[in-house]
N, C-alpha and C. Protein backbone atom coordinates (compact mmCIF):
# COMPACT_ATOMS: atom_id res chain seq x y z
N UNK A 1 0.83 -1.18 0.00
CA UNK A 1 0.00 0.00 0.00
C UNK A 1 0.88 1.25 0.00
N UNK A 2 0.90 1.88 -0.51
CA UNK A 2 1.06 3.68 -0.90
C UNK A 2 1.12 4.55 0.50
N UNK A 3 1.97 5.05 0.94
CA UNK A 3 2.07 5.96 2.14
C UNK A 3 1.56 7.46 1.68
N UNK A 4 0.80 8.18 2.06
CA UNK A 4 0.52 9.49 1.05
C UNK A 4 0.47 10.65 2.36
N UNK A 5 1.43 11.81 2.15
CA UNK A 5 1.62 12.75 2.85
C UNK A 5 0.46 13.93 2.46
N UNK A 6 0.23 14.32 3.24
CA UNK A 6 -0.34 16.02 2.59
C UNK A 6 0.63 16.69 2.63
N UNK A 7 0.41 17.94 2.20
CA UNK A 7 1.68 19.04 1.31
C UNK A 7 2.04 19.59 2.64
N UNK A 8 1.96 20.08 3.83
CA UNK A 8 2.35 20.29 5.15
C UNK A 8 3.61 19.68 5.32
N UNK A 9 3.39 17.99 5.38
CA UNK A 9 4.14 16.88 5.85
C UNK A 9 5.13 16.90 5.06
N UNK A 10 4.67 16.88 3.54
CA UNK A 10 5.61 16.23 2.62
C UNK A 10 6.80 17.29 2.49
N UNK A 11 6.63 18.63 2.67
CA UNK A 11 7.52 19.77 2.96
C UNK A 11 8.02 19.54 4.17
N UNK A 12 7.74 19.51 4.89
CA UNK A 12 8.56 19.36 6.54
C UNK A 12 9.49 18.23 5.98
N UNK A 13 9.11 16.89 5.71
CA UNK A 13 10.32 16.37 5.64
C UNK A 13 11.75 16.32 4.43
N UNK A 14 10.93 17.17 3.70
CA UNK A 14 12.08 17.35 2.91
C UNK A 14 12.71 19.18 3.40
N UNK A 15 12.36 19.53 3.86
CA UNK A 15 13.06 20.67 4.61
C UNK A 15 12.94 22.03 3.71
N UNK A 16 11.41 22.14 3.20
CA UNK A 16 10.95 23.43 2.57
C UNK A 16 9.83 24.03 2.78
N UNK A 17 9.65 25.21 2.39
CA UNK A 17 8.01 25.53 2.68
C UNK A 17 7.03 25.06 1.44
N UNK A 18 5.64 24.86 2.12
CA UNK A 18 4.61 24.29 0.90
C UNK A 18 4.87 24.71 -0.46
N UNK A 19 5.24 26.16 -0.06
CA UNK A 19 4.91 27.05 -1.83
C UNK A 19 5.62 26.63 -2.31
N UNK A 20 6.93 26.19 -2.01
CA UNK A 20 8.15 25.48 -2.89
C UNK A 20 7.67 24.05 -3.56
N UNK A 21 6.89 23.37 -2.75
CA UNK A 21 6.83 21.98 -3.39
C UNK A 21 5.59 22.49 -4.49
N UNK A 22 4.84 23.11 -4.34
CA UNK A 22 3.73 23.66 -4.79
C UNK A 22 4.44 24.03 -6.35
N UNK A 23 5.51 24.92 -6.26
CA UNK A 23 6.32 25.74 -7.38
C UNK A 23 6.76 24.64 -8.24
N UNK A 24 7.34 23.63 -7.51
CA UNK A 24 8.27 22.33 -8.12
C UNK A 24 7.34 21.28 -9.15
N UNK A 25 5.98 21.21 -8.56
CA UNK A 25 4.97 20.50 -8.92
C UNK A 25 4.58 21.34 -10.46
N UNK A 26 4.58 22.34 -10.44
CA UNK A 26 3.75 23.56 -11.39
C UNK A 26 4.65 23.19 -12.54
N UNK A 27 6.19 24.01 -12.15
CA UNK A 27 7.14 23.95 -13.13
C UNK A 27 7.74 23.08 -13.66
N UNK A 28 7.81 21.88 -12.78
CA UNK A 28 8.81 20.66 -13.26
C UNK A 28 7.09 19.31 -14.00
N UNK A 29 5.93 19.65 -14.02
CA UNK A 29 4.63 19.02 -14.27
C UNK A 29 5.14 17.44 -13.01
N UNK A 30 5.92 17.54 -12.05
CA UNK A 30 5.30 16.59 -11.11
C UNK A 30 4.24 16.24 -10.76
N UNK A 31 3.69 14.83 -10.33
CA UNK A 31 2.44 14.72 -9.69
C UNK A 31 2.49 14.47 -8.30
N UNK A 32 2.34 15.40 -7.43
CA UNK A 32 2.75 15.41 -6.38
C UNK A 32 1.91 15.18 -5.45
């Protein structure tokens, strides 16, 4: 089974704020 963070979490552990993963998702077409 799939572990699934919300965007809070998934930033805390990679050591950024939301808007960044948010930015990364937009620009790079991740599915995040």
């Amino acid at each position: 089974m799939e572990k699934r963070f919300g965007i809070s979490d998934a930033a805390r552990q990679v050591g950024v704020e939301a808007h960044v993963l948010r930015y990364w998702e937009d620009e790079l077409g991740l599915a995040i």
